[in-house]
Structures are given as C-alpha cells and as structure tokens.
Protein backbone atom coordinates (compact mmCIF):
# COMPACT_ATOMS: atom_id res chain seq x y z
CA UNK A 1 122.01 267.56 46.80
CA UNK A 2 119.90 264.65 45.22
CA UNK A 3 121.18 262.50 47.96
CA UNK A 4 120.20 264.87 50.57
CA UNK A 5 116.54 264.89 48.96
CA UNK A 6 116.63 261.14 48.88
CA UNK A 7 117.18 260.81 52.93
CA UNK A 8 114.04 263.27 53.74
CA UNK A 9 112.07 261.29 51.23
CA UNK A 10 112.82 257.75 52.95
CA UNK A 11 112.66 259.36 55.96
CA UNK A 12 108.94 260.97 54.94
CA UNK A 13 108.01 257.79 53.64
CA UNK A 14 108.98 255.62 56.95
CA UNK A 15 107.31 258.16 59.05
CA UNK A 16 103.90 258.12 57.22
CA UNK A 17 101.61 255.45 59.12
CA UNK A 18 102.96 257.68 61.95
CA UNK A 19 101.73 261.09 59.82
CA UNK A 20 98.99 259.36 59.20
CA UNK A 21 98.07 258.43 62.70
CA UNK A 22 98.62 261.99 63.99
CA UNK A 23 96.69 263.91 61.63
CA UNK A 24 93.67 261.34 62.48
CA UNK A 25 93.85 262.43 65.78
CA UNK A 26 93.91 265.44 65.06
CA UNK A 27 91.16 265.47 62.91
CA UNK A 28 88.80 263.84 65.29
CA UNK A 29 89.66 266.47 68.34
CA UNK A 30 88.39 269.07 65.33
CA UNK A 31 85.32 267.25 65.00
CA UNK A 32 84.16 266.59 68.46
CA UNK A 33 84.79 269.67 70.54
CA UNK A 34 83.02 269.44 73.37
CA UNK A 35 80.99 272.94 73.97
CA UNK A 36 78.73 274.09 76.18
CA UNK A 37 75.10 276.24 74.99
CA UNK A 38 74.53 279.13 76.19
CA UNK A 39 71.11 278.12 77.86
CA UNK A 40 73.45 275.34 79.87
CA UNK A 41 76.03 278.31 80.64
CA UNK A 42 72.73 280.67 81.96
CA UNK A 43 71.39 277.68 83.87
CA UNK A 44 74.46 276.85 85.72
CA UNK A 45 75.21 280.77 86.23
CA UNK A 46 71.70 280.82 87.69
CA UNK A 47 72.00 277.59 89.91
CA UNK A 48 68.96 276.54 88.05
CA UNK A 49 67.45 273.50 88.49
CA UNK A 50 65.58 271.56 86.00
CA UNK A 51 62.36 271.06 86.23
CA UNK A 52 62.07 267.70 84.84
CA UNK A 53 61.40 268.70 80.97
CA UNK A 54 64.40 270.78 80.35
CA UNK A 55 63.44 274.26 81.50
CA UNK A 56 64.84 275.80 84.32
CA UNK A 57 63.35 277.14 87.16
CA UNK A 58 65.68 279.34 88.18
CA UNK A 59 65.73 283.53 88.30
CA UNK A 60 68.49 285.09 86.23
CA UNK A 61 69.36 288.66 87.59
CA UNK A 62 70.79 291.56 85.21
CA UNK A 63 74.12 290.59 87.01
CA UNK A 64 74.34 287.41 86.42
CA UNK A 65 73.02 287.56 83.04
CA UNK A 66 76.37 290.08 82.15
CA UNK A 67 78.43 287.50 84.02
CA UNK A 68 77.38 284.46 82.07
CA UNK A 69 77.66 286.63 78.85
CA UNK A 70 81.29 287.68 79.82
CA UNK A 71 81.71 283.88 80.29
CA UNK A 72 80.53 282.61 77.32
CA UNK A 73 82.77 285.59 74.92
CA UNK A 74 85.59 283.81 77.22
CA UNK A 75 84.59 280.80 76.52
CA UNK A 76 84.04 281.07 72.96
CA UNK A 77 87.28 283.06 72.93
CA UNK A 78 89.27 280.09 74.42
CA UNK A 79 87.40 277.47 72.23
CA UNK A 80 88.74 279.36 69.18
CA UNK A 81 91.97 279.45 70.40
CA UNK A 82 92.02 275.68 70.87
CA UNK A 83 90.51 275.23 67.17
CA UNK A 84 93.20 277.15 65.63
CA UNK A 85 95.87 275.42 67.46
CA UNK A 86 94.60 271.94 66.41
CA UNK A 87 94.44 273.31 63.13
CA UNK A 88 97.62 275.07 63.08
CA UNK A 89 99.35 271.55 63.63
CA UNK A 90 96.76 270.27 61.49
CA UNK A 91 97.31 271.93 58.08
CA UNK A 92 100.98 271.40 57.34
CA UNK A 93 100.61 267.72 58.41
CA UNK A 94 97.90 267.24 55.41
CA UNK A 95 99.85 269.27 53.29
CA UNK A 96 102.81 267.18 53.77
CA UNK A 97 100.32 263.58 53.34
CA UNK A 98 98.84 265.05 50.21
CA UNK A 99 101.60 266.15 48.68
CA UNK A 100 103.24 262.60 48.66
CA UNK A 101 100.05 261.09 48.05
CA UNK A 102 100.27 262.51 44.95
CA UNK A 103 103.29 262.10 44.03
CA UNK A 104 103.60 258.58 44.50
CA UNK A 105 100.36 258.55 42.21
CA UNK A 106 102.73 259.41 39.73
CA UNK A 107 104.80 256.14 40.03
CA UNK A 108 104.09 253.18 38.49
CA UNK A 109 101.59 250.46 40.05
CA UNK A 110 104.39 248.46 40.76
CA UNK A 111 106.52 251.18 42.27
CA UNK A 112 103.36 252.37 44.13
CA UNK A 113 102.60 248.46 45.44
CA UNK A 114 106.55 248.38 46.53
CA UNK A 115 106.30 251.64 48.26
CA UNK A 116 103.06 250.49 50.08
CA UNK A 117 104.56 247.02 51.26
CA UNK A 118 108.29 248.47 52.58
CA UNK A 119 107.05 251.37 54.07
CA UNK A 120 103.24 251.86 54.73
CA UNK A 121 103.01 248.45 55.79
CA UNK A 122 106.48 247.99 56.97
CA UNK A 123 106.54 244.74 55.63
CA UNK A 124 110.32 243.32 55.43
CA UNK A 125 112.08 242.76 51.62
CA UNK A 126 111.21 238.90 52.01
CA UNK A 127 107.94 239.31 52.80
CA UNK A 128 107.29 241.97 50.09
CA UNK A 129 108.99 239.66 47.58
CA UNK A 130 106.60 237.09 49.09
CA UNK A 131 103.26 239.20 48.47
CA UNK A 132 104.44 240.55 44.69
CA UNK A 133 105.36 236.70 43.79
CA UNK A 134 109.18 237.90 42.70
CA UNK A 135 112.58 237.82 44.52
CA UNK A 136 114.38 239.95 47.34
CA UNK A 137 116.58 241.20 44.96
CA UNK A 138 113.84 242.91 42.74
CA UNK A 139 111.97 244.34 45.31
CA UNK A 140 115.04 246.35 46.22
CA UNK A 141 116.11 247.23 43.16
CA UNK A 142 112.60 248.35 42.45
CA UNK A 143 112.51 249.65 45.96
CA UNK A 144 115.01 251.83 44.96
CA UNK A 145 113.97 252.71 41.97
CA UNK A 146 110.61 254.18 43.16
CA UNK A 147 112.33 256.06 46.17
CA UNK A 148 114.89 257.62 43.62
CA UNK A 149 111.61 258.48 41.12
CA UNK A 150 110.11 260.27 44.41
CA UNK A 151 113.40 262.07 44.96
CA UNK A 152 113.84 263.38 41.95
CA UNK A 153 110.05 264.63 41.47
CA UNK A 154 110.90 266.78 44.63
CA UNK A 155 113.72 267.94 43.90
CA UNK A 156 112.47 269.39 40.82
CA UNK A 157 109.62 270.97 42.48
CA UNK A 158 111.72 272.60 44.86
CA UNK A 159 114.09 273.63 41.96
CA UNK A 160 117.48 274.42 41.85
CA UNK A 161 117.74 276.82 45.15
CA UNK A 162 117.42 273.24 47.26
C-alpha cells in the first residue's frame, strides 16, 4: 500500500509546474470573460448606429425588443454554462495544489528546498547538490526522505481503507 501512495505522490509532485500551469489558465479564462451589455445586444438587434457619443439612433420595436431579451437569457444562459465548466475543472485542480502545498509545509526547510529543486524546478541531483552546497548522495537520500514524509502524511489522511 505505502508504496502505491509513494508512486501517486512522485507522480503529483513531477506533474505540479504542469498543475500549476493549468489551473493559471484556467484562472485567467474565469477572470476575463468576454460579455456583451445588454445596451450593445439592443443596439446590434436594432441595427443601430452610433451617433458619435455612444447613443444609438436606432428604433427598437416591441419585437425586437422580446428578441434581444430572448437573446440575452440565452446568452447569459450559455455564459453560465461556460463559467461552471471552467470552474468545474477548476476546483479539484486547486484542491489537489493546496492540499500538497500544505503538506509539504509540514516538511522540513530542507526537505521543502529538496522538493522545490528536484521537482518544481526540475533541476537534476547534481545540480541540486550544487545549489544546497552538499553532495549527490545527500540530496537523494534526503530526496527520499521528504517524498517518503509526503507519503506517509497521505496515507494517513486517507486512512486505512486506501
């Protein structure tokens, strides 16, 4: 079982700049809908044309006035549908970055600084060693050591049905 737990956790960890990357995206389509106002939804139902400061000069008739207000509950309908797709994809993927997030808060600095060189920044074992001034071999041990840590503090979250 633990070893099982181990593998998702190294594979969680070496997909988070990915994670990361998605849920940014994500984010930012959330944040910068594009939608039009209902005066620019009347205007172009009417034809209108502007007169130069913003108002338009066009006649609405009762018909197209229940037209462009069909159009607009459609419109609003299908914008809402788009929002809660975005954030249906959205929501587990921060669930899953804040949850480790925390967890590796719980390590040690040097655990955390290990975790952050091999597999946020993808750096390789040399070059870790390199940037926390000690050797291959004790970046992998403590590698290891900080994976296993992460391991176990899921496992015992999920408890003993995993």
């Amino acid at each position: 079982m633990q070893e099982t737990v181990r593998k998702q956790v190294e594979t969680l960890l070496r997909s988070y700049p990915e994670l990361l990357r998605k849920v940014e995206l994500l984010r930012y389509e959330l944040n910068h809908s594009a939608a039009i106002s209902p005066q620019e939804m009347m205007e172009a139902m009417a034809f209108a044309k502007s007169d130069g400061m913003g108002h338009g000069t066009g006649e609405i008739s009762n018909k197209t006035l229940y037209i462009a207000m069909s159009y607009q509950d459609a419109a609003e309908r299908i914008n809402m549908e788009a929002v809660e797709e975005l954030v249906e994809r959205l929501v587990p993927m921060e669930r899953t970055l804040h949850r480790l997030e925390h967890h590796l808060r719980l390590l040690s600095t040097p655990e955390q600084e290990v975790i952050r060189l091999c597999y946020f920044e993808q750096k390789s074992l040399p070059d870790a060693a390199q940037a926390m001034s000690t050797s291959v071999w004790a970046v992998r041990k403590q590698r290891d050591a900080a994976v296993t840590n992460l391991a176990n503090m899921y496992a015992f979250v999920a408890g003993p049905n995993l």
